[in-house]
C-alpha atoms as a PDB file:
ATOM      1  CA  UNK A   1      -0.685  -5.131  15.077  1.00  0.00           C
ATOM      2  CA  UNK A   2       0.589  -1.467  13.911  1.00  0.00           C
ATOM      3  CA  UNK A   3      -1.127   0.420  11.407  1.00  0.00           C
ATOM      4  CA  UNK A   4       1.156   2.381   9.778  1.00  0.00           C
ATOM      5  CA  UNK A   5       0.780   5.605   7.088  1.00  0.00           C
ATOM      6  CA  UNK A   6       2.396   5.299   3.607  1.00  0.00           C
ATOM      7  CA  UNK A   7       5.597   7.094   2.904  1.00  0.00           C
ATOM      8  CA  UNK A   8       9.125   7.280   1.287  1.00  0.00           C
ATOM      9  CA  UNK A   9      10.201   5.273   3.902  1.00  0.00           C
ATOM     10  CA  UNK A  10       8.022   1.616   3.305  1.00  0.00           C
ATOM     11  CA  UNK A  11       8.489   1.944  -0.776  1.00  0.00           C
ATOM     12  CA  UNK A  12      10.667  -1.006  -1.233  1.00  0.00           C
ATOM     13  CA  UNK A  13       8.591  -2.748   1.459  1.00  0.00           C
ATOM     14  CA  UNK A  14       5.432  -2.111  -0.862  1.00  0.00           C
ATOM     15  CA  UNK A  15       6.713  -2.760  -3.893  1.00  0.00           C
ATOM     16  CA  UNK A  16       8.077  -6.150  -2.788  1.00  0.00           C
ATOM     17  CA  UNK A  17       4.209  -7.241  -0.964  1.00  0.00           C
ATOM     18  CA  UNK A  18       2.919  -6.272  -4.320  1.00  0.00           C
ATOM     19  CA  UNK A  19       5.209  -8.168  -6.430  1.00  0.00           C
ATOM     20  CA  UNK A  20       4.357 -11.148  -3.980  1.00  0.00           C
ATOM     21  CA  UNK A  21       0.883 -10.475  -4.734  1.00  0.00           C
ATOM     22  CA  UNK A  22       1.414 -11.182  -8.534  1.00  0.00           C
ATOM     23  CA  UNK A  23       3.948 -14.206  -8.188  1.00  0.00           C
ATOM     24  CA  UNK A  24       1.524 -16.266  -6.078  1.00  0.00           C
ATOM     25  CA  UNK A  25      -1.370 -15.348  -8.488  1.00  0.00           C
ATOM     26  CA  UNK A  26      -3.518 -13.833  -5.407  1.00  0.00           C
ATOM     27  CA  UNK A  27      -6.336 -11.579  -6.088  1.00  0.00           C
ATOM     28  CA  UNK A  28      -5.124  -7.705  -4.773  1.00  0.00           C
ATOM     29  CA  UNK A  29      -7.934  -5.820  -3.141  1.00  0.00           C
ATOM     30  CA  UNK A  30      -7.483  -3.266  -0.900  1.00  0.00           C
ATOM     31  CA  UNK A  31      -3.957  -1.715  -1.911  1.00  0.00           C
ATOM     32  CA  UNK A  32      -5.807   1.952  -2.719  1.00  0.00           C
ATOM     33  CA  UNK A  33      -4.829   1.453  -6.309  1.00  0.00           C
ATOM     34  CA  UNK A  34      -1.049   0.431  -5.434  1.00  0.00           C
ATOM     35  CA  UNK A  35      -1.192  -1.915  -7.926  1.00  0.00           C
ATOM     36  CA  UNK A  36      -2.598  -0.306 -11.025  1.00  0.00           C
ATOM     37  CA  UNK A  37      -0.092   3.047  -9.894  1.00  0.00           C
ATOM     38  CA  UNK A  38       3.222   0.667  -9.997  1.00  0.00           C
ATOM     39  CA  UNK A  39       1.889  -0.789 -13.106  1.00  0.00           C
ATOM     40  CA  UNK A  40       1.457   2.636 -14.727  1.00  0.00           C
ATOM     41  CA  UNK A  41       3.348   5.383 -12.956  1.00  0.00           C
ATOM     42  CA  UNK A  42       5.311   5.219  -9.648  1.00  0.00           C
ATOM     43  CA  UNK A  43       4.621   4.725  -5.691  1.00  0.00           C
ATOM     44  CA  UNK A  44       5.697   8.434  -5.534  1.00  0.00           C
ATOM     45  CA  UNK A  45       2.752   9.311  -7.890  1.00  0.00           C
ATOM     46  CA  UNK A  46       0.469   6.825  -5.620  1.00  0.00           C
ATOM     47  CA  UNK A  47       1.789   8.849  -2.480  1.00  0.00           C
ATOM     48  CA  UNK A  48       0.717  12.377  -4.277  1.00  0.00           C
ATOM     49  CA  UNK A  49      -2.807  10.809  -5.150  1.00  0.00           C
ATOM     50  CA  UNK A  50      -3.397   9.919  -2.084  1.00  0.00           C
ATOM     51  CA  UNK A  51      -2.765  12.602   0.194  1.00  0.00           C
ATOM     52  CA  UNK A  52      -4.866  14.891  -2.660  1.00  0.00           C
ATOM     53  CA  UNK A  53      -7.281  12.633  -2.020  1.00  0.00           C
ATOM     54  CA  UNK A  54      -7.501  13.483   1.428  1.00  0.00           C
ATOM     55  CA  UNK A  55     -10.756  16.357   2.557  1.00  0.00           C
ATOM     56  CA  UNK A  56     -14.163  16.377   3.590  1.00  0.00           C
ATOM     57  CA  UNK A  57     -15.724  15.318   0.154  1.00  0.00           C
ATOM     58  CA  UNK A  58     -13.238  12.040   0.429  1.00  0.00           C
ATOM     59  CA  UNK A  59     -12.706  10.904   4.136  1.00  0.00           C
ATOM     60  CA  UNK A  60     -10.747   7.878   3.121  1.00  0.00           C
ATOM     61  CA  UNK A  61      -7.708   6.229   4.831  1.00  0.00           C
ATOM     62  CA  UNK A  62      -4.896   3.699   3.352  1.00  0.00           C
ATOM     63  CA  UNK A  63      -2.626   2.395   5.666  1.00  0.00           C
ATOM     64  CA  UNK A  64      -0.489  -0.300   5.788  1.00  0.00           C
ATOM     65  CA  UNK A  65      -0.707  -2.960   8.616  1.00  0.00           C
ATOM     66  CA  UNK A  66       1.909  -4.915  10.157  1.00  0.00           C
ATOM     67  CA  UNK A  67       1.638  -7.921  12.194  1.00  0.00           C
ATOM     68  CA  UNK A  68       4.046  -8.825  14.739  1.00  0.00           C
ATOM     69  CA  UNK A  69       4.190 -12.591  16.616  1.00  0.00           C
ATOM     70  CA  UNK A  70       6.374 -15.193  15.247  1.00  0.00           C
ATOM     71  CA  UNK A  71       5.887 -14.768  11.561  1.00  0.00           C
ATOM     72  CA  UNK A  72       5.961 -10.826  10.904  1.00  0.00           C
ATOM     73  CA  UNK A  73       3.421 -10.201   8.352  1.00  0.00           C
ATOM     74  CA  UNK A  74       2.938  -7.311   6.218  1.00  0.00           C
ATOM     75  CA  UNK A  75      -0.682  -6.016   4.576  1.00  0.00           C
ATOM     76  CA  UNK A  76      -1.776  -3.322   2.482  1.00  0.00           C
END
């Protein structure tokens, strides 16, 4: 298992286990607001909240993890 930070770089990845999400009508719970930001704005606006979230009066940390065996899985 990797944990790895949100970026540029995984957007389509993202996008694409959200949209999953939503096709097989699964509850979404822990995407730090991923959801309701692609809904409303853009990943690059969920990027910018998150690292302003970042300080001592909000110690929080989203990461994505990724699974690796025979079926790589993907988690936000």
């Amino acid at each position: 298992m990797k944990f790895i930070m949100p970026s540029k770089e995984y957007k389509d990845r993202a996008i694409d286990f959200i949209s999953e999400l939503y096709q097989n009508n699964s509850e979404i719970n822990g995407t730090g607001g991923l959801d309701r930001y692609l809904r409303e704005s853009t990943y690059e606006d969920w990027l910018d909240n998150l690292n302003s979230d970042k300080g001592e009066d909000n110690p929080t940390l989203t990461y994505f993890c990724e699974g690796r065996g025979r079926e790589n899985y993907w988690n936000g």
